[in-house]
PDB file of N, CA and C in Angstrom:
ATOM      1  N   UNK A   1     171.515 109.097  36.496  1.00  0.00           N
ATOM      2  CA  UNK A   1     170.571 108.142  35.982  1.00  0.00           C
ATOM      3  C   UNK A   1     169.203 108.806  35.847  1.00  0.00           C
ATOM      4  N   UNK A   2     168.578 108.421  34.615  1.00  0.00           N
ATOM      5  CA  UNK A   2     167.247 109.159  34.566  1.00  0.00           C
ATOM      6  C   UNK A   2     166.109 108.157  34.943  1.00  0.00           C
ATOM      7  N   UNK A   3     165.006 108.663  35.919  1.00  0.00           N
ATOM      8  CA  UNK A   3     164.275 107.870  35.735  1.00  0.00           C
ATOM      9  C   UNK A   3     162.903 107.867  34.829  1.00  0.00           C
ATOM     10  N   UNK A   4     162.962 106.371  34.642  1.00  0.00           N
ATOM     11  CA  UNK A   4     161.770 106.115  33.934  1.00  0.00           C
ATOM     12  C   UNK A   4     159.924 106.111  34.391  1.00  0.00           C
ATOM     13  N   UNK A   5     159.320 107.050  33.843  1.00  0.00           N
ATOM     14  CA  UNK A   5     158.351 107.658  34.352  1.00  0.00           C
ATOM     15  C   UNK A   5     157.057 105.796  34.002  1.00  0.00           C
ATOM     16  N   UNK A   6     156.173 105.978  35.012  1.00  0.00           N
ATOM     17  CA  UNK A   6     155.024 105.350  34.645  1.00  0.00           C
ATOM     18  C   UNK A   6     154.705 105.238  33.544  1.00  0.00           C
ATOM     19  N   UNK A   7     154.117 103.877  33.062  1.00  0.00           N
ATOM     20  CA  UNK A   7     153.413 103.474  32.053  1.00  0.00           C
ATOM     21  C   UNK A   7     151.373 104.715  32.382  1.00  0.00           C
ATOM     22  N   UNK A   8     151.353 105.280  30.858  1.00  0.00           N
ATOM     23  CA  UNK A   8     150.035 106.456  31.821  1.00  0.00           C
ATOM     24  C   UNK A   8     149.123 105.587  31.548  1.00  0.00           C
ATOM     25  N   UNK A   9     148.210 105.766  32.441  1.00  0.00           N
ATOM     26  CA  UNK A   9     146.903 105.012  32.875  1.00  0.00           C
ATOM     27  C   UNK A   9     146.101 105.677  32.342  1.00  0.00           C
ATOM     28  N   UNK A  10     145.045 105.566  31.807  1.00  0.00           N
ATOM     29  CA  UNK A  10     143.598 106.596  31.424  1.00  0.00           C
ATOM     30  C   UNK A  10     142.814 107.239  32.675  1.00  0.00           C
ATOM     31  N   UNK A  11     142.321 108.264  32.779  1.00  0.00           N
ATOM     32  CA  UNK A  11     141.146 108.626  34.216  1.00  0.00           C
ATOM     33  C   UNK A  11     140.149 107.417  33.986  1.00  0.00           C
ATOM     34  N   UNK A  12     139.466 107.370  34.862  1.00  0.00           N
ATOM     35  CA  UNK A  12     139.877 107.882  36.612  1.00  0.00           C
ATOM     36  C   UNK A  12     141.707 107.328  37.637  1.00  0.00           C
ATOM     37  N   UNK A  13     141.866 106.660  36.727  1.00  0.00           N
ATOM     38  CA  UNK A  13     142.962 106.276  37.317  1.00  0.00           C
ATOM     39  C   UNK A  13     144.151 107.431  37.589  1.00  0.00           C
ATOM     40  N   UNK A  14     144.780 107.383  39.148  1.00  0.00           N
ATOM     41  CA  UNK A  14     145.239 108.501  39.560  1.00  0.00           C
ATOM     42  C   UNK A  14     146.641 107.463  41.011  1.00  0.00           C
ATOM     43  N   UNK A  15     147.528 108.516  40.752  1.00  0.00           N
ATOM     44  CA  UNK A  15     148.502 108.130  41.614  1.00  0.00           C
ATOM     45  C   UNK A  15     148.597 109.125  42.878  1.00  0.00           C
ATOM     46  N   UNK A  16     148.939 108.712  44.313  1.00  0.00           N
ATOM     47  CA  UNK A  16     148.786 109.540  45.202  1.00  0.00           C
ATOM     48  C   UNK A  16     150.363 109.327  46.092  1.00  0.00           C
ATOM     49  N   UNK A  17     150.937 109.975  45.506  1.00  0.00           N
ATOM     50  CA  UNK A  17     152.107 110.370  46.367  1.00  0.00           C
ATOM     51  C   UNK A  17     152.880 110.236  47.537  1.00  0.00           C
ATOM     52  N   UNK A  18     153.246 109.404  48.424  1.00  0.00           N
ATOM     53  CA  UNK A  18     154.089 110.375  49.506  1.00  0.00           C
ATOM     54  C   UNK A  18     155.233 109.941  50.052  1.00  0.00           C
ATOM     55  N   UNK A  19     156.179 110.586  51.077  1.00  0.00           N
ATOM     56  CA  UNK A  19     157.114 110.550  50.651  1.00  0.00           C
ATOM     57  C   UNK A  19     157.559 108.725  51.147  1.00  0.00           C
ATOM     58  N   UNK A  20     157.177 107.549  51.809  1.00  0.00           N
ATOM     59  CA  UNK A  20     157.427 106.257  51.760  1.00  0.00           C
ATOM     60  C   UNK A  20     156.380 105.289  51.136  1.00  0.00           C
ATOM     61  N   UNK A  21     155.427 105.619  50.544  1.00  0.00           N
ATOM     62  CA  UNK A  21     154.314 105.075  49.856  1.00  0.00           C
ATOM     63  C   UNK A  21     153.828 106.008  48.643  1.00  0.00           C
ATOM     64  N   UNK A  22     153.690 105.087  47.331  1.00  0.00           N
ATOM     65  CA  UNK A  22     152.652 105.541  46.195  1.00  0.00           C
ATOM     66  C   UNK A  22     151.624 104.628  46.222  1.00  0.00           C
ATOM     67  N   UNK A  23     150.266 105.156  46.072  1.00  0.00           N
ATOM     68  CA  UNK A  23     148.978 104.643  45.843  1.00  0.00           C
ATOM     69  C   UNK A  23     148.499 105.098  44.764  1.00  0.00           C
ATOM     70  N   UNK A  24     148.185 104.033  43.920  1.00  0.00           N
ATOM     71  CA  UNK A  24     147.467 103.798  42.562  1.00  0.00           C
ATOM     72  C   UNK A  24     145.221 103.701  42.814  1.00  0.00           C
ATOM     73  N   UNK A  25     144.711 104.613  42.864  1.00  0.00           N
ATOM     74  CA  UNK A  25     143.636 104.554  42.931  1.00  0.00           C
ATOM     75  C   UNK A  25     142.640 104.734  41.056  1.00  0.00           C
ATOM     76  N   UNK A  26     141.776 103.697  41.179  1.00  0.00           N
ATOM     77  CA  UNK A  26     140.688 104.128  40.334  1.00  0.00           C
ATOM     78  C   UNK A  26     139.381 104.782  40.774  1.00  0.00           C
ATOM     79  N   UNK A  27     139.270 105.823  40.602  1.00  0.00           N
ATOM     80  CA  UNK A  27     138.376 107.187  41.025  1.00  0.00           C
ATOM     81  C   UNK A  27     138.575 107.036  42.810  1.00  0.00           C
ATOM     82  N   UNK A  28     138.120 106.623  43.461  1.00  0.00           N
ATOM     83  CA  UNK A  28     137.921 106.515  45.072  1.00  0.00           C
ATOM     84  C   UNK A  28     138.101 105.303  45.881  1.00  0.00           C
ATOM     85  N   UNK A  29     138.761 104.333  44.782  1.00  0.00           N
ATOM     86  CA  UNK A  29     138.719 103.129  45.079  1.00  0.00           C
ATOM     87  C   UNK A  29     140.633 102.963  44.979  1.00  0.00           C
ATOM     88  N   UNK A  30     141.085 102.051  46.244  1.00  0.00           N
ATOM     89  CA  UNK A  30     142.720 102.192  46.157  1.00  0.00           C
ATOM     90  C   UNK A  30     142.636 100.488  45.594  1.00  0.00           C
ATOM     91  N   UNK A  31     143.231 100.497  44.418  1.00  0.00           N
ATOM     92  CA  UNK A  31     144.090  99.572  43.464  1.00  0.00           C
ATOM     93  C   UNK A  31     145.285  98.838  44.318  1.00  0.00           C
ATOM     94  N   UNK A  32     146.348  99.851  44.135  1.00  0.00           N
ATOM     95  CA  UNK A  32     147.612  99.400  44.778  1.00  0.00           C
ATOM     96  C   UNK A  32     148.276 100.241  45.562  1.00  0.00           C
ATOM     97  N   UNK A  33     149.372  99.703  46.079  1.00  0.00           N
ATOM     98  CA  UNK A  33     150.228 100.143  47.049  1.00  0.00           C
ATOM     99  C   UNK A  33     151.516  99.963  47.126  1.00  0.00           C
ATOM    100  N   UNK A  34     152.393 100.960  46.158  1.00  0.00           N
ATOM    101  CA  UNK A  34     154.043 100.749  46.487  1.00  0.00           C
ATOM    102  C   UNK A  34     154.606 101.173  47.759  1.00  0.00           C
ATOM    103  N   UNK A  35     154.974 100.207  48.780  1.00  0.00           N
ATOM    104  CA  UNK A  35     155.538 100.668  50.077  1.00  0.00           C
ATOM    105  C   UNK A  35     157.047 100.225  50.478  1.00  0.00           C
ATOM    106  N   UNK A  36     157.481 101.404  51.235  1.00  0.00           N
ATOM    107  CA  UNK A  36     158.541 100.686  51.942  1.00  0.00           C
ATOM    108  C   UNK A  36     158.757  99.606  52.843  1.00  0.00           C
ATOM    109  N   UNK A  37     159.598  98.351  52.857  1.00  0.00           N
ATOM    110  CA  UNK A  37     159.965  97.342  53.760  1.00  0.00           C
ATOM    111  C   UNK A  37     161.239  96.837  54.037  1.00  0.00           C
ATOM    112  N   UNK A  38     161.503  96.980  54.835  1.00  0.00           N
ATOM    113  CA  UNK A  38     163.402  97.005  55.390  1.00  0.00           C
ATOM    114  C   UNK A  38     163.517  97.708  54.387  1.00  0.00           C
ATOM    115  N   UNK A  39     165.033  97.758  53.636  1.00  0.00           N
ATOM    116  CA  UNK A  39     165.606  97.741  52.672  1.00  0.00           C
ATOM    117  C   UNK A  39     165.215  98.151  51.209  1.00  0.00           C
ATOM    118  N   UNK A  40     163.679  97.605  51.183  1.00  0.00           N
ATOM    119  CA  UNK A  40     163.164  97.605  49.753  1.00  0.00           C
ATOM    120  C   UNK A  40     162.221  98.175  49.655  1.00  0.00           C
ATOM    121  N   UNK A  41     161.230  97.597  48.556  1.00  0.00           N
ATOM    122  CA  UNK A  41     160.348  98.222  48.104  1.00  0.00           C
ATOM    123  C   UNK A  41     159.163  97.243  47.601  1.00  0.00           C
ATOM    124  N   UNK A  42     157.605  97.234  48.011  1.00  0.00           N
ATOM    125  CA  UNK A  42     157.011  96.132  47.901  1.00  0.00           C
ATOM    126  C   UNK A  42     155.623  96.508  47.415  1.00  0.00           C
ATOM    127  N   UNK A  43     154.594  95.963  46.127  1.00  0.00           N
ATOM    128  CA  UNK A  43     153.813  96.480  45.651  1.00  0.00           C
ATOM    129  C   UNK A  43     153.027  95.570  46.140  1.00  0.00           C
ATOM    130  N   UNK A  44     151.820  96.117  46.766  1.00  0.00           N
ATOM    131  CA  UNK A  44     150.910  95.056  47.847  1.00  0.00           C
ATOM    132  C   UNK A  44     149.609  95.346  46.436  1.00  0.00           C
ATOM    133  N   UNK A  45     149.152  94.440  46.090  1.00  0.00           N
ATOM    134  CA  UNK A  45     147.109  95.322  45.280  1.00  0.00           C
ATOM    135  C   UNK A  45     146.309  94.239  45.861  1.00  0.00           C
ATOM    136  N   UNK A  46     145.546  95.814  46.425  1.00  0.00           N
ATOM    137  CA  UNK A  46     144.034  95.784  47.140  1.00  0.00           C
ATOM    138  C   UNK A  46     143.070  95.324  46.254  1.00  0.00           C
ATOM    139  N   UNK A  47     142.789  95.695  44.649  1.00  0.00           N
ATOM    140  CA  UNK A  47     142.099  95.440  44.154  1.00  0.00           C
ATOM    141  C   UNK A  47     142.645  93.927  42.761  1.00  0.00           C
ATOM    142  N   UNK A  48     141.187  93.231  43.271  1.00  0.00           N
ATOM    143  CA  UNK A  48     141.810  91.865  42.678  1.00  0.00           C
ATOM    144  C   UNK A  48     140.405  91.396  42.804  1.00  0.00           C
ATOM    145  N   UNK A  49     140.525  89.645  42.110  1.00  0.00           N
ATOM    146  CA  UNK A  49     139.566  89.019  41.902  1.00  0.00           C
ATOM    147  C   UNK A  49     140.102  87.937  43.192  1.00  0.00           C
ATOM    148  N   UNK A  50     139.296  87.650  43.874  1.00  0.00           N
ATOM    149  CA  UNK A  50     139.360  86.793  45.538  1.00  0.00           C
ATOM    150  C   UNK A  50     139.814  85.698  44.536  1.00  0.00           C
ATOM    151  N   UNK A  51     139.206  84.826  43.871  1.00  0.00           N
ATOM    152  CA  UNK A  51     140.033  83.629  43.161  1.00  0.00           C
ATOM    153  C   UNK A  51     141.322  83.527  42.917  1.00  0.00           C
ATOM    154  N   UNK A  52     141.702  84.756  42.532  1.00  0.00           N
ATOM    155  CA  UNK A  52     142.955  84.438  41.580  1.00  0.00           C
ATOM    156  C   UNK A  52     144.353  85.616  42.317  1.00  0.00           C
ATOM    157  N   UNK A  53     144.235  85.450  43.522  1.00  0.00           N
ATOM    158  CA  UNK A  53     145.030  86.528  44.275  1.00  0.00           C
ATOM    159  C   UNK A  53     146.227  87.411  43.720  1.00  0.00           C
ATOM    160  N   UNK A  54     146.614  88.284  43.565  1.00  0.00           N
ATOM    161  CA  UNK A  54     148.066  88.473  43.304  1.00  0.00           C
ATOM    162  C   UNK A  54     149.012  88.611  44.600  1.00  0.00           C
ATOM    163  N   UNK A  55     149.758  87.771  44.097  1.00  0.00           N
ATOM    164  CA  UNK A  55     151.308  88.074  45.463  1.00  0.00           C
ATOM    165  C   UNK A  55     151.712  89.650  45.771  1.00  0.00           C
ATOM    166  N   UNK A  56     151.963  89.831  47.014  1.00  0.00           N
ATOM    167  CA  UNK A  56     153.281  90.455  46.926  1.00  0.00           C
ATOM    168  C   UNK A  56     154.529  90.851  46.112  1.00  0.00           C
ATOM    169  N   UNK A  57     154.576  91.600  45.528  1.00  0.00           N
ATOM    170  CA  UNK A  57     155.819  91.797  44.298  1.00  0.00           C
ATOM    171  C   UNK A  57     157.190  92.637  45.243  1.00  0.00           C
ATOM    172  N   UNK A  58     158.063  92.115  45.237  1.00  0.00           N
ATOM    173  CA  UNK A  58     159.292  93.157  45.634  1.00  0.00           C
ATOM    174  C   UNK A  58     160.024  93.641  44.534  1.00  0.00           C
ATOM    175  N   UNK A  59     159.916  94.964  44.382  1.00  0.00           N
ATOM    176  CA  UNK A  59     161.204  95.951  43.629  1.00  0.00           C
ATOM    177  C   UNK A  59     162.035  96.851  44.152  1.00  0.00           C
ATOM    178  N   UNK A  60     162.760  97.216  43.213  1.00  0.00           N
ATOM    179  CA  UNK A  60     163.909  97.849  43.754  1.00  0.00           C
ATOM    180  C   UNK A  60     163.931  99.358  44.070  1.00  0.00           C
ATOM    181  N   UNK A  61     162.929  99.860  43.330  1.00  0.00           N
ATOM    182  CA  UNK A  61     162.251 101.575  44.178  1.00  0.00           C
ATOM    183  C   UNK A  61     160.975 101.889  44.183  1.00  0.00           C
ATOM    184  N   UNK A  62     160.974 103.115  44.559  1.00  0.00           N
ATOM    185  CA  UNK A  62     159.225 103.461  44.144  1.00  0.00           C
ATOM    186  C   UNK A  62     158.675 103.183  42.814  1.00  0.00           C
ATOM    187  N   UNK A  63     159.739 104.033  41.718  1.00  0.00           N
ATOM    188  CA  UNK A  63     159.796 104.285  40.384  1.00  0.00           C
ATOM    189  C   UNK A  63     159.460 102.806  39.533  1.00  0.00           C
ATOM    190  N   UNK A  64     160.148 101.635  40.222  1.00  0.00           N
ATOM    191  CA  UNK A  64     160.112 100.283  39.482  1.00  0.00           C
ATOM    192  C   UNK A  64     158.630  99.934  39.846  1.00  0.00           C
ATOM    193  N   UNK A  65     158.346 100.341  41.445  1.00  0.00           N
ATOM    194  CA  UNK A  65     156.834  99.607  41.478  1.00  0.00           C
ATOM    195  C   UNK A  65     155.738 100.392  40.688  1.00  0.00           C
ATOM    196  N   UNK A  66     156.165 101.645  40.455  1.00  0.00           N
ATOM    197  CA  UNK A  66     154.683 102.327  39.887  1.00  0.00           C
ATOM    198  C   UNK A  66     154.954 102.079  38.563  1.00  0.00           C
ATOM    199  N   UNK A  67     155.987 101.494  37.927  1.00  0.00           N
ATOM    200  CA  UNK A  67     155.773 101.115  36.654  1.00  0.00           C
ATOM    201  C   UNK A  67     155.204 100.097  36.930  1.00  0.00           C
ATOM    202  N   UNK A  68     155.884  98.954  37.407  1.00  0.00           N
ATOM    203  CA  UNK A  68     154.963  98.021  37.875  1.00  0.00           C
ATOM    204  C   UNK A  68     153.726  97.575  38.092  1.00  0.00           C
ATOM    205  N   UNK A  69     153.435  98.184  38.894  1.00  0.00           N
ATOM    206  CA  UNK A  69     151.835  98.566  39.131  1.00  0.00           C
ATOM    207  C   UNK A  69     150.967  99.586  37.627  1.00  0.00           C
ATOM    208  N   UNK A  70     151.294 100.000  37.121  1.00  0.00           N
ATOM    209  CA  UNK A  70     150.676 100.753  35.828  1.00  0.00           C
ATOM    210  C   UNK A  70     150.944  99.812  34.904  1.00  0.00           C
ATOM    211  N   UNK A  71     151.705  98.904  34.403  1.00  0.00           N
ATOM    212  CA  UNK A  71     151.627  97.725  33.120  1.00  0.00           C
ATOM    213  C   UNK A  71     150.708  96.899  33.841  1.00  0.00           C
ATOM    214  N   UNK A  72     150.725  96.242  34.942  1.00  0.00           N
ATOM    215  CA  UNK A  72     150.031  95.268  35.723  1.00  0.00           C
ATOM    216  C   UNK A  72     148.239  95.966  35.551  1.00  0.00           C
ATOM    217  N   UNK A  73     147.809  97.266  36.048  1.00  0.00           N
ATOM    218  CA  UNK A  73     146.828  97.880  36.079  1.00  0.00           C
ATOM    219  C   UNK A  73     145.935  97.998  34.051  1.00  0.00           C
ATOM    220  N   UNK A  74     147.368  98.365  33.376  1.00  0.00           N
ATOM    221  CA  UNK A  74     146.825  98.693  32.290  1.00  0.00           C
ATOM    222  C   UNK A  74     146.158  97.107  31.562  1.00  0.00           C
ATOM    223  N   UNK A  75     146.849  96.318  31.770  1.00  0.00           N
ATOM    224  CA  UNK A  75     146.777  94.785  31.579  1.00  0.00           C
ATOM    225  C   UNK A  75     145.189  94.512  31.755  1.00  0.00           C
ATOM    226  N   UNK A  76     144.660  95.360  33.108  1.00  0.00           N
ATOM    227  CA  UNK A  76     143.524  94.769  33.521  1.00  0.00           C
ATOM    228  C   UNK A  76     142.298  95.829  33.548  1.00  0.00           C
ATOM    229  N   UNK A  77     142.504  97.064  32.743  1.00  0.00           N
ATOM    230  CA  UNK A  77     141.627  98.136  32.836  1.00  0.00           C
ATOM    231  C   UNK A  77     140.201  97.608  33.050  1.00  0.00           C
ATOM    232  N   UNK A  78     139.181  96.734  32.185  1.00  0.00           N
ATOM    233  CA  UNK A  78     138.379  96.154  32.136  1.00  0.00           C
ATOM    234  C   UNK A  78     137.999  95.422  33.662  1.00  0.00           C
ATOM    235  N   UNK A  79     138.422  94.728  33.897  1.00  0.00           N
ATOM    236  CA  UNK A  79     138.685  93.713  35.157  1.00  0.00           C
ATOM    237  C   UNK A  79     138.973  94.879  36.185  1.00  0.00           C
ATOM    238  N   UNK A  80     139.473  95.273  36.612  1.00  0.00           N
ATOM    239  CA  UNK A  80     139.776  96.540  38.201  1.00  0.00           C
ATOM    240  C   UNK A  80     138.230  97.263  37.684  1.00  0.00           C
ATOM    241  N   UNK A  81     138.030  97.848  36.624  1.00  0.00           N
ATOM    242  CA  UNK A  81     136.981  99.121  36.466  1.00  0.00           C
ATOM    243  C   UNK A  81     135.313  98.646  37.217  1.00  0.00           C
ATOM    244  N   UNK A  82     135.703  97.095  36.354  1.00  0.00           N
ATOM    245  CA  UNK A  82     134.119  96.446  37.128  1.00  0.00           C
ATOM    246  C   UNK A  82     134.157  95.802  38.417  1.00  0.00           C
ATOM    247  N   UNK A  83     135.600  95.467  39.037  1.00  0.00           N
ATOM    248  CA  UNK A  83     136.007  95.530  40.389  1.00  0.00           C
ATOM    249  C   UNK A  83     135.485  96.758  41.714  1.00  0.00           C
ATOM    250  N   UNK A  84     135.935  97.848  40.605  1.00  0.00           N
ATOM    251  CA  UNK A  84     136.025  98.802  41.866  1.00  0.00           C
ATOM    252  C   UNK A  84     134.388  99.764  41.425  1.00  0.00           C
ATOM    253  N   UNK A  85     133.680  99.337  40.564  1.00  0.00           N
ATOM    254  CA  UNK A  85     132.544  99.854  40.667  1.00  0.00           C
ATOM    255  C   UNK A  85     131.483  98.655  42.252  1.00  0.00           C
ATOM    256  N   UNK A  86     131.965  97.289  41.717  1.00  0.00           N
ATOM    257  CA  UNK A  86     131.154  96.883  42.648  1.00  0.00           C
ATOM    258  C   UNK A  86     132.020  97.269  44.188  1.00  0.00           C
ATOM    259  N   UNK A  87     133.199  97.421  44.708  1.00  0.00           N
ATOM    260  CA  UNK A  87     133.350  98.391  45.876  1.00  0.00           C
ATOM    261  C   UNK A  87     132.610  99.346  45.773  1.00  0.00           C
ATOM    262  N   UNK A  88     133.270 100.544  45.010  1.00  0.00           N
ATOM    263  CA  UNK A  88     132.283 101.881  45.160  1.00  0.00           C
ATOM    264  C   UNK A  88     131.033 101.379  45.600  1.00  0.00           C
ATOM    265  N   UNK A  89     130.071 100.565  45.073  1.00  0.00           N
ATOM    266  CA  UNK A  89     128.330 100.295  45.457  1.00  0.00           C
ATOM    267  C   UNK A  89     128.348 100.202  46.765  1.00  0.00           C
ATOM    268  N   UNK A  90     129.485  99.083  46.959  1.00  0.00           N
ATOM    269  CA  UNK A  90     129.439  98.265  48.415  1.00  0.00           C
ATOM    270  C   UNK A  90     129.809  99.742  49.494  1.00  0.00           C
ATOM    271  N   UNK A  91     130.084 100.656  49.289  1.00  0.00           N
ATOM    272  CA  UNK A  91     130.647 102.020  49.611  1.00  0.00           C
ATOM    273  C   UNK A  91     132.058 101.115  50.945  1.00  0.00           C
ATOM    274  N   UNK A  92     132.775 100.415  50.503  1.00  0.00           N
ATOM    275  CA  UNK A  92     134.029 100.025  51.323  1.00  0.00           C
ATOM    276  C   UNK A  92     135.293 100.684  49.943  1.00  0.00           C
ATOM    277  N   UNK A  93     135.689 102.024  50.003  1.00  0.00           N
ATOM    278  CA  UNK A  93     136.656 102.534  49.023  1.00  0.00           C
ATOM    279  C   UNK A  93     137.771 101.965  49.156  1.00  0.00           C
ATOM    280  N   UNK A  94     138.177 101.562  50.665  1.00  0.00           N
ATOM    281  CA  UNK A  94     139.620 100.927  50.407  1.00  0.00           C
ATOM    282  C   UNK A  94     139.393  99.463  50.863  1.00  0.00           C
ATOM    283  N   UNK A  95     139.052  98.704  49.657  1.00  0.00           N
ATOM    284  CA  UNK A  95     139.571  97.118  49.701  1.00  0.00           C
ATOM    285  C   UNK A  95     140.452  96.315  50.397  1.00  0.00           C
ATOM    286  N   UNK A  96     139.713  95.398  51.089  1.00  0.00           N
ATOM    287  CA  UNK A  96     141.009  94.783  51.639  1.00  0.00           C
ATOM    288  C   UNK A  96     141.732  93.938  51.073  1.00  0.00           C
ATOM    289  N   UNK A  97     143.092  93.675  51.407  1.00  0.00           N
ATOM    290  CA  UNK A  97     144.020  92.934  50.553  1.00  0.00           C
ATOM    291  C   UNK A  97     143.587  91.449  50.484  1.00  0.00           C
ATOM    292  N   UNK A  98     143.742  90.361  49.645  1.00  0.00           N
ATOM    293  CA  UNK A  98     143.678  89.033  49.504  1.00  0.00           C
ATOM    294  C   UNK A  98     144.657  88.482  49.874  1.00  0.00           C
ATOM    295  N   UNK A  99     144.933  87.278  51.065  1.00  0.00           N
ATOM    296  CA  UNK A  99     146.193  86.905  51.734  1.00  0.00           C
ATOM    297  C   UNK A  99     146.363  85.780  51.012  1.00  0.00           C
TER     298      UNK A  99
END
């Protein structure tokens, strides 16, 4: 089976690797988070508008969430960019999640 690579993001947007978690950052600021849980696989994002939260997403690998997370991200280039500039100001780089 081949897998299907990420939808590409424009810079600053950057993916960070390892081997039970991918993190989706814009320049210094962390976006999202594909992680392992039991069994699966679960895309948590840090970066969001407090109003309008996003859930928890469960998929079925890394590969499904970082596509995932890159259509979801590309959707909102505008919206995350002026997100994570006002972090960067606030100098808090990693956002906390919205419950």
């Amino acid at each position: 089976m081949i897998k299907a690579i990420p939808s590409r993001l424009p810079p600053p947007f950057h993916w960070v690797e390892e081997p039970e978690r991918k993190c989706l950052f814009l320049g210094t600021v962390k976006v999202l988070e594909v992680c392992r849980r039991h069994l699966g696989w679960i895309v948590h994002v840090f970066l969001q508008e407090p109003e309008r939260p996003q859930p928890i997403v469960a998929v079925g690998s890394a590969s499904a969430g970082m596509r995932w997370g890159a259509n979801w991200a590309k959707l909102r280039i505008r919206l995350l960019s002026s997100l994570a500039e006002a972090v960067a100001q606030s100098g808090d780089a990693d956002p906390k999640p919205v419950a």
